[in-house]
Protein backbone atom coordinates (compact mmCIF):
# COMPACT_ATOMS: atom_id res chain seq x y z
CA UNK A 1 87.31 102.60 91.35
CA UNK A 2 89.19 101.63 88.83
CA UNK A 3 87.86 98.04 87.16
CA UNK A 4 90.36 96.81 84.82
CA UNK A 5 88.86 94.40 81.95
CA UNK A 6 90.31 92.63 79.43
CA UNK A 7 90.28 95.12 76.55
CA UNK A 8 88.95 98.23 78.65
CA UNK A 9 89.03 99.85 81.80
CA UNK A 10 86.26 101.35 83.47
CA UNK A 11 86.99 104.63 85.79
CA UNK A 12 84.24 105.52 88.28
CA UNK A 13 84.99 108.19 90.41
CA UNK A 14 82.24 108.26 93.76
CA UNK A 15 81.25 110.68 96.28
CA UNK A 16 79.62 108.86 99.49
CA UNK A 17 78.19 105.97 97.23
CA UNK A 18 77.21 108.05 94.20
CA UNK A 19 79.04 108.00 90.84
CA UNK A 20 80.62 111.28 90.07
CA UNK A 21 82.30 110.95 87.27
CA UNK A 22 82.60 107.88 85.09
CA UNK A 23 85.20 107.09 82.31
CA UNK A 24 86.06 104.29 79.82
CA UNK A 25 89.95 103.56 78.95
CA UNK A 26 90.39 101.58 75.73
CA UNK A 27 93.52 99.54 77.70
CA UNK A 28 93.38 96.54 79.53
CA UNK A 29 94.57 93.53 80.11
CA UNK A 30 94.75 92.28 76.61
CA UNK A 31 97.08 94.97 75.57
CA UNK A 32 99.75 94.34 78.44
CA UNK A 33 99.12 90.19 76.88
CA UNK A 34 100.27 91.18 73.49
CA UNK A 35 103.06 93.59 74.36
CA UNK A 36 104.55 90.49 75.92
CA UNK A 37 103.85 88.40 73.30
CA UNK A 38 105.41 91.14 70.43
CA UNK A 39 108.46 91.76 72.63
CA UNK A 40 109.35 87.82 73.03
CA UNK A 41 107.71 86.84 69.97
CA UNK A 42 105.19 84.34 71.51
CA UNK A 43 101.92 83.40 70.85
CA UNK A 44 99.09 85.43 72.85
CA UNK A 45 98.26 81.68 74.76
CA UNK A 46 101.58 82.26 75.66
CA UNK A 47 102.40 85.41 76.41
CA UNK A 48 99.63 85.08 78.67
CA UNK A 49 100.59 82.31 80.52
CA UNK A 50 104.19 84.31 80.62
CA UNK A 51 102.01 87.37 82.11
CA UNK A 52 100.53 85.17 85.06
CA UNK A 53 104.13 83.73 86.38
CA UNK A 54 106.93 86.70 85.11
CA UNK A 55 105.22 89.96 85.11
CA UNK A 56 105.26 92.26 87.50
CA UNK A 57 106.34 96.27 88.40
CA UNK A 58 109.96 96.34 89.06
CA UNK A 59 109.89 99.19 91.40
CA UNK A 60 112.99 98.86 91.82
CA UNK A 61 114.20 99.58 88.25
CA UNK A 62 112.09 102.68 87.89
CA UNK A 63 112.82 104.41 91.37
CA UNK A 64 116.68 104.14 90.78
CA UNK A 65 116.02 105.55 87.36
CA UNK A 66 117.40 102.54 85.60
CA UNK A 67 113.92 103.08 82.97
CA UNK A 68 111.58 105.89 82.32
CA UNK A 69 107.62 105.81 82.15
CA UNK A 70 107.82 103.98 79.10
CA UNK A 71 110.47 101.63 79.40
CA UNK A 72 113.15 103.26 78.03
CA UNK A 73 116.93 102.76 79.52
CA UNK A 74 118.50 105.38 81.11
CA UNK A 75 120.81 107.39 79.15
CA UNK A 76 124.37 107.04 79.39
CA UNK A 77 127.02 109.87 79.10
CA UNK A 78 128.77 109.43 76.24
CA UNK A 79 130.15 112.45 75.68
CA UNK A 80 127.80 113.82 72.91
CA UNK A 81 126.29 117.30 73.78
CA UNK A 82 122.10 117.16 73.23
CA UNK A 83 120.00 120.17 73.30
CA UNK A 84 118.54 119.01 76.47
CA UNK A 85 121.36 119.02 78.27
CA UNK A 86 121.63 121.82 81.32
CA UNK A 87 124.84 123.29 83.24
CA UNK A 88 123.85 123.52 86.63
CA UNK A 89 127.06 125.39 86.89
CA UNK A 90 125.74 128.42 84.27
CA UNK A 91 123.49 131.18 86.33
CA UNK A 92 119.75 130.64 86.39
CA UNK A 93 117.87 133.16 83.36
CA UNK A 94 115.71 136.27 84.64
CA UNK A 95 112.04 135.01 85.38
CA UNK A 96 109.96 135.37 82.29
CA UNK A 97 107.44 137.98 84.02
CA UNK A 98 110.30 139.51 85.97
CA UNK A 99 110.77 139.26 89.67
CA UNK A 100 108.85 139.29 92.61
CA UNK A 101 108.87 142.23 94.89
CA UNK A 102 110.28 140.12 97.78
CA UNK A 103 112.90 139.14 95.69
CA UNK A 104 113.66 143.10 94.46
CA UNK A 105 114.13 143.71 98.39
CA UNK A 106 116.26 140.47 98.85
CA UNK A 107 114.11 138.74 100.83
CA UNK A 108 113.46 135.15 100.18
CA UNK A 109 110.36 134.25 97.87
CA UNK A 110 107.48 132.99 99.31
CA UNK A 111 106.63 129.46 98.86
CA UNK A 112 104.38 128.49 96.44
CA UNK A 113 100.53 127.44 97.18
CA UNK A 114 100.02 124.23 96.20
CA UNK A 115 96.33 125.08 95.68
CA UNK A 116 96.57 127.71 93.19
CA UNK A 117 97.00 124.71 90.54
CA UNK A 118 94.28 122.32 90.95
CA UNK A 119 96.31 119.57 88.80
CA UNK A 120 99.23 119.52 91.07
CA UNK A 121 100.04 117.21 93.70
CA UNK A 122 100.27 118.36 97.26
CA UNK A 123 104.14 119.05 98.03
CA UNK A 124 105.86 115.75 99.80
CA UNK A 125 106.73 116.83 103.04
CA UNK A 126 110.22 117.20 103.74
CA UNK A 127 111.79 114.35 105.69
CA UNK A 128 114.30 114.76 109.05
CA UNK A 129 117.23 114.28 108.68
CA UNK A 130 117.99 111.22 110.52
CA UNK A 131 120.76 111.32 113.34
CA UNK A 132 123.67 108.96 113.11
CA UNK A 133 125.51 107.56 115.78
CA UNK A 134 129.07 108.59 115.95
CA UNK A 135 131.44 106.27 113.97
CA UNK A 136 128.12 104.41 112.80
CA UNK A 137 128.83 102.50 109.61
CA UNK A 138 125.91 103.72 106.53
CA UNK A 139 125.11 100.29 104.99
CA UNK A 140 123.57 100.69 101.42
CA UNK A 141 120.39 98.94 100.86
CA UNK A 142 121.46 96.49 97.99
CA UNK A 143 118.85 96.08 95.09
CA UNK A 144 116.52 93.60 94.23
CA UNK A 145 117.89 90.68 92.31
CA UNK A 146 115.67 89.93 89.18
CA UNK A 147 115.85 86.97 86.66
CA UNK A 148 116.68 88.02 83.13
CA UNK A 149 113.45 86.81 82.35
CA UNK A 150 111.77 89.12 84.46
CA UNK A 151 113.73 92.01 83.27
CA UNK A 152 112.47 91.11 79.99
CA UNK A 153 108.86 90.91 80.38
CA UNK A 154 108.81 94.24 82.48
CA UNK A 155 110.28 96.09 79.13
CA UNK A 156 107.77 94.27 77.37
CA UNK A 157 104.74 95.65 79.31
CA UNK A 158 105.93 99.08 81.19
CA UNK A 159 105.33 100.96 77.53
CA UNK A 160 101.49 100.00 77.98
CA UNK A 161 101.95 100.74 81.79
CA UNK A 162 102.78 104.16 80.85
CA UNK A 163 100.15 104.91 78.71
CA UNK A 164 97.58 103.35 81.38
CA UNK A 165 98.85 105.89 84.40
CA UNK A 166 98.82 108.97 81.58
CA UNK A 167 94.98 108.13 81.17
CA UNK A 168 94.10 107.57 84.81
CA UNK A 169 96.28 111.31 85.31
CA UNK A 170 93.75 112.45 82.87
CA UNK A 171 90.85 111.44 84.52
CA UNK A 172 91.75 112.67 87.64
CA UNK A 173 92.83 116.09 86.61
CA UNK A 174 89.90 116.45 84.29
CA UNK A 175 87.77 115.53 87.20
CA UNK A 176 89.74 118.20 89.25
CA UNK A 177 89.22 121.16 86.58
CA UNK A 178 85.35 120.48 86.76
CA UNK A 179 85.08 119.99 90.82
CA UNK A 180 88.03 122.31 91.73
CA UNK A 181 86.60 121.41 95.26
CA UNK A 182 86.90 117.94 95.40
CA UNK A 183 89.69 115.37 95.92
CA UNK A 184 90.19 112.14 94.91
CA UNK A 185 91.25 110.38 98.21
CA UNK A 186 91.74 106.70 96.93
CA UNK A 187 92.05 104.39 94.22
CA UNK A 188 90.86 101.00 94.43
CA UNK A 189 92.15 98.88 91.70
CA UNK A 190 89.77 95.40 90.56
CA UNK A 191 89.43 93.46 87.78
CA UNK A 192 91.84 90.34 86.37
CA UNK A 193 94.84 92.77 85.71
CA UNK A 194 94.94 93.93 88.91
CA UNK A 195 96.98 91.02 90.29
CA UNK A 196 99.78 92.30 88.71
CA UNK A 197 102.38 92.37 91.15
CA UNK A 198 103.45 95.84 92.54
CA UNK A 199 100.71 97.56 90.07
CA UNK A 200 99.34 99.69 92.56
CA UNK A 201 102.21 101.25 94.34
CA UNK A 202 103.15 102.29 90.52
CA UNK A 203 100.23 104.27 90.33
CA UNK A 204 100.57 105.19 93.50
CA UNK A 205 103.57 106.41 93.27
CA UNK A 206 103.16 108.06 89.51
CA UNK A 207 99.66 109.87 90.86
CA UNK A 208 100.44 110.49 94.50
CA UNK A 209 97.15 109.15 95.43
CA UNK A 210 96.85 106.40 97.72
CA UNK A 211 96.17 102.86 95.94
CA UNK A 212 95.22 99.13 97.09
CA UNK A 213 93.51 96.09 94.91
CA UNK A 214 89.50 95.98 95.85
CA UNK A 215 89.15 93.40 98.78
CA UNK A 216 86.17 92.30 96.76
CA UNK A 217 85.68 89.41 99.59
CA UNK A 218 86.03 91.48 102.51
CA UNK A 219 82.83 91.12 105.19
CA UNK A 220 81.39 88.40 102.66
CA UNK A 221 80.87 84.89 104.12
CA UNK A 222 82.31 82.12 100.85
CA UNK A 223 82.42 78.77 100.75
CA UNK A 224 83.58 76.42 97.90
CA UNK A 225 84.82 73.37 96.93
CA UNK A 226 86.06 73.96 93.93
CA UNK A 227 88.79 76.96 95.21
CA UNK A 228 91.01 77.13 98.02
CA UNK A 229 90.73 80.05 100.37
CA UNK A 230 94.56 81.08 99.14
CA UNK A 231 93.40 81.07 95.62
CA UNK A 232 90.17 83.37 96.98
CA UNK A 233 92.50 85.67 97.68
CA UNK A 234 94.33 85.49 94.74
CA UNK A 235 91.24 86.14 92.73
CA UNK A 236 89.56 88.77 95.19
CA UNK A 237 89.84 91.46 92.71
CA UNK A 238 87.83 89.45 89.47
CA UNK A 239 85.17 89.07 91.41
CA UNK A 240 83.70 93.06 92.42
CA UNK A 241 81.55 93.05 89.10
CA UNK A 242 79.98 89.51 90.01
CA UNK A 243 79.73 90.42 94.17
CA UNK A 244 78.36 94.06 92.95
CA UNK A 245 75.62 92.42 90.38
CA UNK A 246 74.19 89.99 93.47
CA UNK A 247 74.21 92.37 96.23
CA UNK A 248 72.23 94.27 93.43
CA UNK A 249 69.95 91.24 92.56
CA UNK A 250 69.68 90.52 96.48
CA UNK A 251 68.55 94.06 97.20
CA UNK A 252 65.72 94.16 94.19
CA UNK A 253 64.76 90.67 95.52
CA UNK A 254 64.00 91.91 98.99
């Protein structure tokens, strides 16, 4: 559970009701307000107002490689040789502990357990290829169109982004390294930042662990006259603290 504050994030990581592991992230959604507001030079009033209507994970953008974890555009080939750069022409380098004895015989090397690292993320499976129909035409899925504006405030905010999924990847692999035995199966995402739009298929997608906003309202009877039921659900996620405190309060009452 992952309960995402204004200036800090709290990381809770439960077996079967009980905490396992609990961890507090100095990020939140304070820090995604002001990297709007330094980017576009706004005021944090702002910038936050800005964060409620504009911002959101362009999945787009970072699936086609268009920007990196922290915002960054793409590199473009200009020529200019970098130390980085690889031939995939030029033959692969001997192994650095020489090579395995199926691959002295020629056979092919095994495939690698995806258990023997407990940090690494279970292999994707490999997909089918899909049959075509003859003479079928491929159509290309075309991208997502975004406002210049929106472009804008997702460079402003993906930096901070970044930094968030590196800390939740710490928490889960440090969690990993002391239960070796234990996965983490879910991530439920609550707090005010966690209506950003699209932020949990980023982490999702950067963790490989399944990921949904808290349905803090789910099986709970509300009424009120002051909020619409759309705007209920808008809000779901702000309320898991309050919810959690008076099914606490209603419990010790009984």
């Amino acid at each position: 559970v992952v309960n995402m504050g204004a200036t800090l994030t709290d990381v809770g990581i439960f077996k079967h009701g009980v905490l396992r592991f609990p961890r507090t992230i100095p990020l939140g959604g304070d820090n995604v307000t002001r990297a709007i507001a330094d980017r576009l030079g706004l005021t944090m009033d702002a910038a936050e107002d800005e964060k409620r209507e504009a911002a959101a994970v362009l999945m787009d953008l970072i699936q086609s490689g268009e920007v990196d974890l922290f915002g960054n555009a793409a590199p473009q080939d200009n020529g200019i040789s970098s130390p980085w750069d690889v031939d995939t022409a030029a033959p692969l380098p001997p192994p650095m502990f020489g090579t395995t004895p199926a691959e002295t015989a020629g056979e092919p090397a095994a495939e690698a357990n995806p258990f023997d690292d407990p940090f690494g993320a279970a292999p994707a499976p490999t997909p089918a290829p899909a049959e075509e129909a003859p003479g079928a035409m491929v159509v290309s899925e075309e991208p997502a169109q975004y406002t210049e504006r929106q472009r804008e405030v997702f460079n402003a905010i993906l930096p901070v982004l970044g930094e968030f999924v590196m800390e939740l990847r710490r928490s889960v692999d440090y969690f990993r390294s002391k239960f070796p035995m234990e996965t983490v199966d879910q991530i439920l995402l609550c707090g005010g930042s966690a209506n950003l739009k699209n932020l949990d298929q980023y982490i999702q997608s950067e963790l490989g662990v399944p990921t949904a906003v808290a349905a803090s309202f789910a099986g709970v009877n509300v009424q009120s006259k002051q909020m619409s039921v759309t705007r209920r659900m808008e809000v779901t996620s702000s309320f898991a603290v309050a919810l959690g405190l008076a099914a606490r309060d209603a419990i010790l009452g009984s």
